[in-house]
Each structure stands twice: as C-alpha cells, then as structure tokens.
C-alpha atoms as a PDB file:
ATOM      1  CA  UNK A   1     113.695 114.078 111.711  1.00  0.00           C
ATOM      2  CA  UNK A   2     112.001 113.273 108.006  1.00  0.00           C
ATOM      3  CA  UNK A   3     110.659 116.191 106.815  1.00  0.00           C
ATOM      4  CA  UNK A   4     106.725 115.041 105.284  1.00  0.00           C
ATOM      5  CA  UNK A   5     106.186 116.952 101.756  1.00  0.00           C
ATOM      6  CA  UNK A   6     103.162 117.989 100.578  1.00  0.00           C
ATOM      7  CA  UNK A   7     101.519 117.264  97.155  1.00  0.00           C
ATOM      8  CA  UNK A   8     102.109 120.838  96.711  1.00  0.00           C
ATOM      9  CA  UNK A   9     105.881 120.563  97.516  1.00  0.00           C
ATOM     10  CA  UNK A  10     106.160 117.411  95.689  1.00  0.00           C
ATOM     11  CA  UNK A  11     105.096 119.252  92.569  1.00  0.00           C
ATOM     12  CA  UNK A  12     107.776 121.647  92.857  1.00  0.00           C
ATOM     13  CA  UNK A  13     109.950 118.402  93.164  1.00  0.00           C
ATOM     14  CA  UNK A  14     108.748 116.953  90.349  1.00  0.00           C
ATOM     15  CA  UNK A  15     109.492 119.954  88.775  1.00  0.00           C
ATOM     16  CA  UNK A  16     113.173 120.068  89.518  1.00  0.00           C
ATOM     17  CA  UNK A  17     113.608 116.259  88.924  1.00  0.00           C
ATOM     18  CA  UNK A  18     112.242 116.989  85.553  1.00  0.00           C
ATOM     19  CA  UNK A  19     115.188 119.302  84.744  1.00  0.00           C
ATOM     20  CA  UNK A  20     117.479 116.753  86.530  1.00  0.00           C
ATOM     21  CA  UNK A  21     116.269 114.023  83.964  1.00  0.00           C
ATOM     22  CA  UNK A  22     117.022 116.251  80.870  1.00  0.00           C
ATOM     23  CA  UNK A  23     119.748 117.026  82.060  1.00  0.00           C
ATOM     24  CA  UNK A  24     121.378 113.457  81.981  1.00  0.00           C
ATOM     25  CA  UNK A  25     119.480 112.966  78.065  1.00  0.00           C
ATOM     26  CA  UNK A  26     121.542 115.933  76.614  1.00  0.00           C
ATOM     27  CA  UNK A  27     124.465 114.925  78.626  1.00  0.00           C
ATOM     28  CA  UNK A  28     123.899 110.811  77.623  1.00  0.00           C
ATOM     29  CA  UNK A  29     123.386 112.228  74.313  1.00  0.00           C
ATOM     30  CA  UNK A  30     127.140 113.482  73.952  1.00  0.00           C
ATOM     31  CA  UNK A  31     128.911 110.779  75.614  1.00  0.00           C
ATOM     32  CA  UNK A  32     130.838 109.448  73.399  1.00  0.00           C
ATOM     33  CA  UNK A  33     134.508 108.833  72.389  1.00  0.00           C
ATOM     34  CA  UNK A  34     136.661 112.035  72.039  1.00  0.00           C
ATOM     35  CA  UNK A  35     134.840 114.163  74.464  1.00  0.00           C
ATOM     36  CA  UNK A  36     135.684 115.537  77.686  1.00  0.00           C
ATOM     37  CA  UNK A  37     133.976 115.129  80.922  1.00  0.00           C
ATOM     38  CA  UNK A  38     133.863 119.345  81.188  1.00  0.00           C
ATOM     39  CA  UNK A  39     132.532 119.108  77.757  1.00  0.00           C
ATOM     40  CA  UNK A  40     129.765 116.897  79.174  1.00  0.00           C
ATOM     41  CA  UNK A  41     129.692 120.130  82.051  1.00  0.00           C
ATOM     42  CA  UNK A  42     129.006 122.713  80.166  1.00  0.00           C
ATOM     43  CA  UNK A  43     126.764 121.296  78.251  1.00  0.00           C
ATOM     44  CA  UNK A  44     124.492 120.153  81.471  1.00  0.00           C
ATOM     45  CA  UNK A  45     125.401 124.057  82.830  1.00  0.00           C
ATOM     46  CA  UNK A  46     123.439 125.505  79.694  1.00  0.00           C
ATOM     47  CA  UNK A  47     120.599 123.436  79.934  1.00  0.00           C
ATOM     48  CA  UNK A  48     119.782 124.031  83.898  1.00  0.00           C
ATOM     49  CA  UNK A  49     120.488 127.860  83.077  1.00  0.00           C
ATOM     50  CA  UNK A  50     118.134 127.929  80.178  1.00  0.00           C
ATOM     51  CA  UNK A  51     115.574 126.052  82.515  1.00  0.00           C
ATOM     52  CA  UNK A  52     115.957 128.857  85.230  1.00  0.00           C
ATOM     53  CA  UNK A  53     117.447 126.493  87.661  1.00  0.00           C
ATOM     54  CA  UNK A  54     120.620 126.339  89.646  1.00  0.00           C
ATOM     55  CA  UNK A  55     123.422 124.007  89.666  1.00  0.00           C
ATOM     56  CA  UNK A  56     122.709 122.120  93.422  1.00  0.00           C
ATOM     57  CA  UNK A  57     126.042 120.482  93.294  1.00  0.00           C
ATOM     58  CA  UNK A  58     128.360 123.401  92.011  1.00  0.00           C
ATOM     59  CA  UNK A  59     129.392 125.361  95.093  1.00  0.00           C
ATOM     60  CA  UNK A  60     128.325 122.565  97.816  1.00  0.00           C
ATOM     61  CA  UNK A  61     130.877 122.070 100.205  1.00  0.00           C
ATOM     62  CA  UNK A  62     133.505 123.230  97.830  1.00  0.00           C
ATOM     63  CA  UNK A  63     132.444 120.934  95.324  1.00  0.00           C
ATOM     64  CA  UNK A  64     133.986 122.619  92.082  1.00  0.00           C
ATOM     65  CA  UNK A  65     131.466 121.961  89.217  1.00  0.00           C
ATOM     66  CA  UNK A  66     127.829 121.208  88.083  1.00  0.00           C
ATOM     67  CA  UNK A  67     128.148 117.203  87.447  1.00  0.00           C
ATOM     68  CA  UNK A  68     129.773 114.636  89.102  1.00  0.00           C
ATOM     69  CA  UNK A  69     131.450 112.498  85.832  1.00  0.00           C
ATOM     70  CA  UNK A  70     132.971 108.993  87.411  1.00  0.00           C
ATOM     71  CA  UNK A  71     134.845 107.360  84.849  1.00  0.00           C
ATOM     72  CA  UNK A  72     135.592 103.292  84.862  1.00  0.00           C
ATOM     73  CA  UNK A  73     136.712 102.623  89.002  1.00  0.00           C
ATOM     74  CA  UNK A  74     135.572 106.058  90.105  1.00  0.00           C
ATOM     75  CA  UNK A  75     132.175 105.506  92.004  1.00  0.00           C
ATOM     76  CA  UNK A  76     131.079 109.121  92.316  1.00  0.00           C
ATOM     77  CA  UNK A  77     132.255 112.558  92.827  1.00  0.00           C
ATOM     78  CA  UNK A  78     134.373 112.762  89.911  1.00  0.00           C
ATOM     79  CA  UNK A  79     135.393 116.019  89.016  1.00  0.00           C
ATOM     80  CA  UNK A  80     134.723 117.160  85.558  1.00  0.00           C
ATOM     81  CA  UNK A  81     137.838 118.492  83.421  1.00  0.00           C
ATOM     82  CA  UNK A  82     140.123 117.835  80.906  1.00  0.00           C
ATOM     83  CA  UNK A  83     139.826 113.999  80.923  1.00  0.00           C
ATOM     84  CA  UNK A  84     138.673 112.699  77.383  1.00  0.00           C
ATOM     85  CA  UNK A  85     136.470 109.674  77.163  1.00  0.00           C
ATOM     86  CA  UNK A  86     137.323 106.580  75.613  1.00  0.00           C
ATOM     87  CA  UNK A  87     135.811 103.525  73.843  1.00  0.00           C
ATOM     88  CA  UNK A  88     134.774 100.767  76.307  1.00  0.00           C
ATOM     89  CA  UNK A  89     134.859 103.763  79.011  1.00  0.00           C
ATOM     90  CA  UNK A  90     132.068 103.872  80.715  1.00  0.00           C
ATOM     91  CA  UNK A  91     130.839 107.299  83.381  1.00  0.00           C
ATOM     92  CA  UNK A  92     128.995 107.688  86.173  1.00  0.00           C
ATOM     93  CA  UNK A  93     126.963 110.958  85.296  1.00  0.00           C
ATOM     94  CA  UNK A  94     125.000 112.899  88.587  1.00  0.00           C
ATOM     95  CA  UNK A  95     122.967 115.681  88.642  1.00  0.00           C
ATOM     96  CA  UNK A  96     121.339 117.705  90.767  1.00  0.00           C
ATOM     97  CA  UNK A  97     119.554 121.546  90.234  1.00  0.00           C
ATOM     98  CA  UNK A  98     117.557 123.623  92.362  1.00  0.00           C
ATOM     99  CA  UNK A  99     114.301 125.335  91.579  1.00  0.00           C
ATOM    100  CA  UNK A 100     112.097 127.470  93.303  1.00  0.00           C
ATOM    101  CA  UNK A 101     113.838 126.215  96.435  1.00  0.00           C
ATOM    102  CA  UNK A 102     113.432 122.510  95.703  1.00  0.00           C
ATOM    103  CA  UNK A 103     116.070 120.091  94.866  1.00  0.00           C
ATOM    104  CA  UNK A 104     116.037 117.371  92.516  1.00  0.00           C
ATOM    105  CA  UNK A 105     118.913 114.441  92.132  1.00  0.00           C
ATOM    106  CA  UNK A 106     118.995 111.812  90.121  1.00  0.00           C
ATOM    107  CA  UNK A 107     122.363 109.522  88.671  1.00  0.00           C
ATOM    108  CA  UNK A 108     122.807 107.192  85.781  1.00  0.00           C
ATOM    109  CA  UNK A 109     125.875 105.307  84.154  1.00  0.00           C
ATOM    110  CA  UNK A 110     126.498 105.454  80.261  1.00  0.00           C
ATOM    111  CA  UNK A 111     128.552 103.466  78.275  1.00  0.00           C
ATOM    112  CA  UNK A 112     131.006 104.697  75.861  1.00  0.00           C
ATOM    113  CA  UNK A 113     130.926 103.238  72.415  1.00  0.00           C
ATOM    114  CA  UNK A 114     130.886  99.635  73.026  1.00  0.00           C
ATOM    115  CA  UNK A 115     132.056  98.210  76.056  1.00  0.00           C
ATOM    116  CA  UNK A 116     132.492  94.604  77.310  1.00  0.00           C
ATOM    117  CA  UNK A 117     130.259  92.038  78.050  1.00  0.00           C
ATOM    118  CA  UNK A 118     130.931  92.648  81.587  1.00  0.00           C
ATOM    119  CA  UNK A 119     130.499  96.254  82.079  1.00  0.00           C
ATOM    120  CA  UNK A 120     127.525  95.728  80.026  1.00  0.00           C
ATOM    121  CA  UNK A 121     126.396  93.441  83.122  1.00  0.00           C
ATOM    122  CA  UNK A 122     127.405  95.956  85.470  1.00  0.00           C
ATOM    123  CA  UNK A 123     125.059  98.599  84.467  1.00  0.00           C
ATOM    124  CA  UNK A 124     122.160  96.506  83.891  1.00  0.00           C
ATOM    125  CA  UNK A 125     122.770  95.212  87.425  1.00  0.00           C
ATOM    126  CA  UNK A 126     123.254  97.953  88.764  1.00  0.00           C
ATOM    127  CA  UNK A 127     119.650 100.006  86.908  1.00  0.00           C
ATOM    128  CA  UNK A 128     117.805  96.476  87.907  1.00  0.00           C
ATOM    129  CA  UNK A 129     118.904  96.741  91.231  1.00  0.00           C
ATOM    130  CA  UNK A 130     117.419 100.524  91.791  1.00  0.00           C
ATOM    131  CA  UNK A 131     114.359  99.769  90.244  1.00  0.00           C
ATOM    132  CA  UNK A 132     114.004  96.905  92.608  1.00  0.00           C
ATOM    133  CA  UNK A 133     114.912  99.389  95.677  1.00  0.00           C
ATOM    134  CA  UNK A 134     112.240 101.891  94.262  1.00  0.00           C
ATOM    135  CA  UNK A 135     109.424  98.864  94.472  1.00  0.00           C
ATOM    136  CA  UNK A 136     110.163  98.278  97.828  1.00  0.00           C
ATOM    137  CA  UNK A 137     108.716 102.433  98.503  1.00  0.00           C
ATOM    138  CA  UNK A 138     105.072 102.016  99.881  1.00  0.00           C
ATOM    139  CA  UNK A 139     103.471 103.335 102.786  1.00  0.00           C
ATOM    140  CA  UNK A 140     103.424 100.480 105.705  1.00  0.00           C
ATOM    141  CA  UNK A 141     106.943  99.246 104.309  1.00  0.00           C
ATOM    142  CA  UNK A 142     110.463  99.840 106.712  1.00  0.00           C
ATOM    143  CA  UNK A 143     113.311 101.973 105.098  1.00  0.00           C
ATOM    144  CA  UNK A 144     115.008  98.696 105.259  1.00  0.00           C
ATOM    145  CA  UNK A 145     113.152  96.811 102.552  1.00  0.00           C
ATOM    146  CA  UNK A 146     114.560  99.074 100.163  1.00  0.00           C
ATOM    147  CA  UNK A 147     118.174  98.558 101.055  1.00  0.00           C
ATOM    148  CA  UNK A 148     117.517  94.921 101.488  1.00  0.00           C
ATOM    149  CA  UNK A 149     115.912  94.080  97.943  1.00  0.00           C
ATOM    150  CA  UNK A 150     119.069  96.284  96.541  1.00  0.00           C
ATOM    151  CA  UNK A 151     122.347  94.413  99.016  1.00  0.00           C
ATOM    152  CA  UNK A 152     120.366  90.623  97.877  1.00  0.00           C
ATOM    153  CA  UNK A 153     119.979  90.901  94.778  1.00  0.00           C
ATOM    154  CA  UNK A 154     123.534  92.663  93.765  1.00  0.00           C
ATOM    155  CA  UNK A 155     125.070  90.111  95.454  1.00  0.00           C
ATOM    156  CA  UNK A 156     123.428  87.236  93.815  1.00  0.00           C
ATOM    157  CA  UNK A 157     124.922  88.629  90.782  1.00  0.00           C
ATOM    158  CA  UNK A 158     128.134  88.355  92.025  1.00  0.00           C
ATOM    159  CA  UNK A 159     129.024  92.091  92.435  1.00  0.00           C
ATOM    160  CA  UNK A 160     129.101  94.187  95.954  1.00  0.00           C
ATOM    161  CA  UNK A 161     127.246  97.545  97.077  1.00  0.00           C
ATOM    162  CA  UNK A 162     129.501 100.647  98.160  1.00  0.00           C
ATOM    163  CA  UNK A 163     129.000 101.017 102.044  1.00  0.00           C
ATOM    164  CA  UNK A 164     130.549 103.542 102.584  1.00  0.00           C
ATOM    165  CA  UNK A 165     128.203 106.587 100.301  1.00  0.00           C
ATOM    166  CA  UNK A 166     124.342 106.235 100.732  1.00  0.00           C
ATOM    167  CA  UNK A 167     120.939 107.418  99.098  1.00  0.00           C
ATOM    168  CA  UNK A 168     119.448 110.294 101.243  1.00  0.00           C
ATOM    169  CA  UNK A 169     116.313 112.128 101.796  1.00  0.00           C
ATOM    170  CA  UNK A 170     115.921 115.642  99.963  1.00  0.00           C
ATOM    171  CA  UNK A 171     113.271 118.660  99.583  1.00  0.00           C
ATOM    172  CA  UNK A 172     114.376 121.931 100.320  1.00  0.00           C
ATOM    173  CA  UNK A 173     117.906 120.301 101.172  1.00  0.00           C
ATOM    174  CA  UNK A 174     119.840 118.178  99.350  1.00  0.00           C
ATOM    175  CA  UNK A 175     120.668 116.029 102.162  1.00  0.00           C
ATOM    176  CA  UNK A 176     117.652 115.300 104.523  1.00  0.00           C
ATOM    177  CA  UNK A 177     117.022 112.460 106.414  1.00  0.00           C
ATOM    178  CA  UNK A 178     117.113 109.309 106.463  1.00  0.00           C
ATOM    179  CA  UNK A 179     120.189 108.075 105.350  1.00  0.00           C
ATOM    180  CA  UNK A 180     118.958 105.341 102.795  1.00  0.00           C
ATOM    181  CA  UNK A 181     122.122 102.322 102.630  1.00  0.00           C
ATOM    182  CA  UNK A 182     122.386  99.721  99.718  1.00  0.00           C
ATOM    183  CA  UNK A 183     122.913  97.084 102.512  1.00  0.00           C
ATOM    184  CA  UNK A 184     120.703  95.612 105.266  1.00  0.00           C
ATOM    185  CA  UNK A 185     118.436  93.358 106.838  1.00  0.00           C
ATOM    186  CA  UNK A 186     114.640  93.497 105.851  1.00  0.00           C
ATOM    187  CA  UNK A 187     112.304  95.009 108.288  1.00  0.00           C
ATOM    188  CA  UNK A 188     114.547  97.525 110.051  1.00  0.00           C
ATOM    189  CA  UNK A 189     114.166 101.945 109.757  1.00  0.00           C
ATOM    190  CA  UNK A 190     111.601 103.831 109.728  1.00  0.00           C
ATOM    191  CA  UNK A 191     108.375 103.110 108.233  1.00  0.00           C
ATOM    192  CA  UNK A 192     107.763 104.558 104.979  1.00  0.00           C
ATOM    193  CA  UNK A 193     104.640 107.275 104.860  1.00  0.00           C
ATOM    194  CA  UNK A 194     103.173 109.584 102.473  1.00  0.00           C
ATOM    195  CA  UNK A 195     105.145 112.932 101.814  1.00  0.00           C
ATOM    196  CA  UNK A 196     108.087 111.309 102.087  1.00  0.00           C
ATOM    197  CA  UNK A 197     111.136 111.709  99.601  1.00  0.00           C
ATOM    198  CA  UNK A 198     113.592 109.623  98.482  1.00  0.00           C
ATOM    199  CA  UNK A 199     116.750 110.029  96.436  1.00  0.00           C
ATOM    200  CA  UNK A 200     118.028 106.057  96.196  1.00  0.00           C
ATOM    201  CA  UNK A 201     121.323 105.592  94.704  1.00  0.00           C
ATOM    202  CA  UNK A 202     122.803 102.127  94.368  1.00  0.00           C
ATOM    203  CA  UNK A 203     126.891 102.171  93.844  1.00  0.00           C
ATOM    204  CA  UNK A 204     127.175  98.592  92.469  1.00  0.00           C
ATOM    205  CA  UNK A 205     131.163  97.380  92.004  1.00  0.00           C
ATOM    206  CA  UNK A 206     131.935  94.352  89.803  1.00  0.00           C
ATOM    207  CA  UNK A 207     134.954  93.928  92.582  1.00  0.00           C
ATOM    208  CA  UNK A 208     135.097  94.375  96.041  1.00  0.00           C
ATOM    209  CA  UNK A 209     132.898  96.717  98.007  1.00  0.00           C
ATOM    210  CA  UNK A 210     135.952  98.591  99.693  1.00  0.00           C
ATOM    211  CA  UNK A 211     136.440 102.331  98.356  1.00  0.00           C
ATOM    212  CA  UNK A 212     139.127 105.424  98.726  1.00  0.00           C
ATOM    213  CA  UNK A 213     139.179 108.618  98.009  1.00  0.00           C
ATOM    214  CA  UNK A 214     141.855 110.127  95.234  1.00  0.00           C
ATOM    215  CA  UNK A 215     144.336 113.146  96.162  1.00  0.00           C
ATOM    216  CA  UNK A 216     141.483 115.631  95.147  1.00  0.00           C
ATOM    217  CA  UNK A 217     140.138 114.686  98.057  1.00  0.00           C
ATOM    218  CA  UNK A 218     136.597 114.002  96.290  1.00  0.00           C
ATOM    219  CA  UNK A 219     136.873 111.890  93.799  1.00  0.00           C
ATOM    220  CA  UNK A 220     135.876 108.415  95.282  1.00  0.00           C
ATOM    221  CA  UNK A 221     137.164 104.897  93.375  1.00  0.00           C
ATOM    222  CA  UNK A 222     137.158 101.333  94.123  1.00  0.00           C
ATOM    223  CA  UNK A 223     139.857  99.786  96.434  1.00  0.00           C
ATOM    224  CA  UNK A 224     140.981  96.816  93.501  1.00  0.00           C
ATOM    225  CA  UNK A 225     140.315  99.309  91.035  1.00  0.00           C
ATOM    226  CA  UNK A 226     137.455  97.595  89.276  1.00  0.00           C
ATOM    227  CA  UNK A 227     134.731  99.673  86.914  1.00  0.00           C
ATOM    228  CA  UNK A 228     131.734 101.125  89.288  1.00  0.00           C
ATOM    229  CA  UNK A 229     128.112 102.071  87.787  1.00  0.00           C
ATOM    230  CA  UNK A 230     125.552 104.242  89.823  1.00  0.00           C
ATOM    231  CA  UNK A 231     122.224 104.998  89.306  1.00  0.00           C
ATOM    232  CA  UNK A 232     119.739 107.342  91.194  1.00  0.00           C
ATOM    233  CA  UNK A 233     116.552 108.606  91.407  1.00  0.00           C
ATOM    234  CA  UNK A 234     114.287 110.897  93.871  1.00  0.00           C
ATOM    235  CA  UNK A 235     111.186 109.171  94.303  1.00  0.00           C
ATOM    236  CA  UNK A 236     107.885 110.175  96.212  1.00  0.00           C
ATOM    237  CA  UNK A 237     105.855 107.983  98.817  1.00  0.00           C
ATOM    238  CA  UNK A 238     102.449 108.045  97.979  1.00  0.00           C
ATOM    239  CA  UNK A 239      99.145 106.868  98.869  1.00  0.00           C
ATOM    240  CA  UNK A 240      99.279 103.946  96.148  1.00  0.00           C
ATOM    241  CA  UNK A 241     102.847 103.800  96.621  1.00  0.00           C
ATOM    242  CA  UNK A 242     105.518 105.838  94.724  1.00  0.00           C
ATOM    243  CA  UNK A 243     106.172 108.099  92.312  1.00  0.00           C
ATOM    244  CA  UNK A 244     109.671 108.894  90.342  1.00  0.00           C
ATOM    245  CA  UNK A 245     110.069 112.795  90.223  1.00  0.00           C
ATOM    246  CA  UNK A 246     113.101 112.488  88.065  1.00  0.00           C
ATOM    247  CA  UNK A 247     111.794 111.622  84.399  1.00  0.00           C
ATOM    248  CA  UNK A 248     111.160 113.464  81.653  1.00  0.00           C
ATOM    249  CA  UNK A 249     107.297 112.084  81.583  1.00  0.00           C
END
C-alpha cells in the first residue's frame, strides 16, 4: 500500500533530501584522481554527523558503509574502501540519511578528470533521462509514464536501462511502495496523487542491460563489463505537480 505524506511530512523530507544533496556537493567536490572511494566516505560521514542526521544506508541489511561509490561497470552498491580513483574513471555516488525519522535518497554520477567522449554521453543520458522520468510526476498521471519516458528515450540513445534494481517509494522507510522500474509501457500502475513520494533512479548502461553481482555479494556490475551512470532523486507529488526534495535550494 503507498503510504500518502503530508505537507507536514514532506517538509521533514525535504529536510533530509537537503542533507542528501550536500552531501553528494562535498563528496563531487573531492572526486578526483588520487583519492579513495572511503576517502569520499568519510568525508560524506562528517557532513551527515555535523547535520545531526544518520547514515540510512550504513547498517541496512548488512550494508557496510555510508555511500554506495560504483566505479566504471559497477551500477550501484559499491562498497567504499581502499580503491583509488583514476583519470577517465568515472563513480556512481548514493546517498541516503535519516532525520527526525524521515529518509532522504538521492544518486548522481561524477566524472573523474576528463573522461571520454562516450562516458561523457553516458552521464548526460543518463541525468536527461531522470529529469524526463521526474516530468512525467503529476497527479492524474500512471506510475508507468514515468518508467516509460525513461526505457524510450535511453534506448533511442542507444544505451539500455538496468532491470533488474528499481526506484522505490520512501518516507519513514527507505523502501516503500511502489516499486518504480526504468522500463515499461505508458499508462500502466497506479495513478499518481498528492502526498506521494518518489525516489526515481535510472541505471543507464552504454552496453547491455544484463547485470551480476561481484563476490561481495553487493556490489552490482554490468554483464559485458561496460561503464554504468546512475542518477536519483526523491521527488514529491503535488497539487501542481512535483517537487524535488533532494537539492540544496
């Protein structure tokens, strides 16, 4: 069942996405060659501590750290360590915190120095194609709308959308329903209505859509072993038809 927020609750979320979005500016901030992915943990560790919030991912399900850092063909749930970034790398950075009880989620891929032409595609593809999700969110619309605009136009670019890992509902969970695919016929789901909440996460390979999942038994990577790019957001239904909770503004 889809839990309805109220303006109230949304405010807390908005709250929490806030932290969430500085978060991934510090973190963006210090990408760069040279430094490690825990590097890039600690550093988004301090912030949500200083902000009075708690790690949502650290602890969930055994999940071992604060961020999820993705590097090149991992998709998501990269664990953050030792590994030292590269030029032409590019990493998958998500983030989630809780405050007050509410959670806030949000994703986006960096590039590392300068990277090809192609992985430069990749992650404008991929941003473009979330944005075009999140205009799809408006009260009247079906859940599938959103998954629709993302699978049509990814695929017109010649890349594919993970199946396998989906966007979610959240509030006082981090996982709520619906389950929110990248893939999908127009017109199908639920229909969208006020109080709703959103976190919608394209996974956008510049290969095939196939994934697997590395000995650590989290980290996730494409099958041919092509780069990946993600990018999330939690995002309100509203009245006049969404609102992004996780920006600084």
């Amino acid at each position: 069942m889809v839990e309805m927020k109220s303006a109230a609750e949304i405010a807390q979320m908005r709250a929490a996405g806030k932290i969430v979005a500085e978060v991934l500016a510090r973190v963006g901030e210090n990408v760069k060659p040279g430094v490690t992915t825990g590097i890039l943990n600690r550093i988004a560790e301090d912030t949500i501590a200083h902000r009075g919030a708690q790690p949502a991912f650290k602890g969930y399900r055994g999940f071992p750290a604060t961020l999820c850092t993705s590097v090149n063909e991992q998709v998501v749930h990269g664990i953050p360590g030792s590994r030292v970034l590269n030029e032409g790398d590019i990493i998958s950075i998500d983030c989630g915190v809780i405050l007050n009880g509410f959670f806030g989620d949000a994703a986006k891929t960096f590039a590392v120095g300068q990277i090809s032409k192609e992985k430069q595609n990749l992650l404008d593809v991929t941003e473009h194609s979330l944005m075009l999700g999140i205009s799809k969110v408006a009260m009247g619309n079906r859940l599938s709308d959103i998954s629709a605009a993302i699978q049509s136009y990814v695929e017109g670019e010649g890349m594919s959308v993970v199946r396998d890992y989906t966007g979610h509902g959240i509030g006082r969970q981090l996982h709520e329903p619906p389950e929110i695919r990248n893939f999908g016929r127009p017109g199908r789901g639920p229909r969208l209505e006020k109080g709703m909440v959103l976190a919608i996460e394209p996974m956008v390979n510049l290969g095939v859509y196939q994934v697997s999942i590395e000995r650590d038994k989290w980290t996730v990577v494409t099958k041919d072993r092509k780069p990946s790019a993600h990018f999330e957001h939690t995002v309100a239904v509203t009245e006049n038809g969404y609102d992004i909770l996780t920006v600084l503004e």
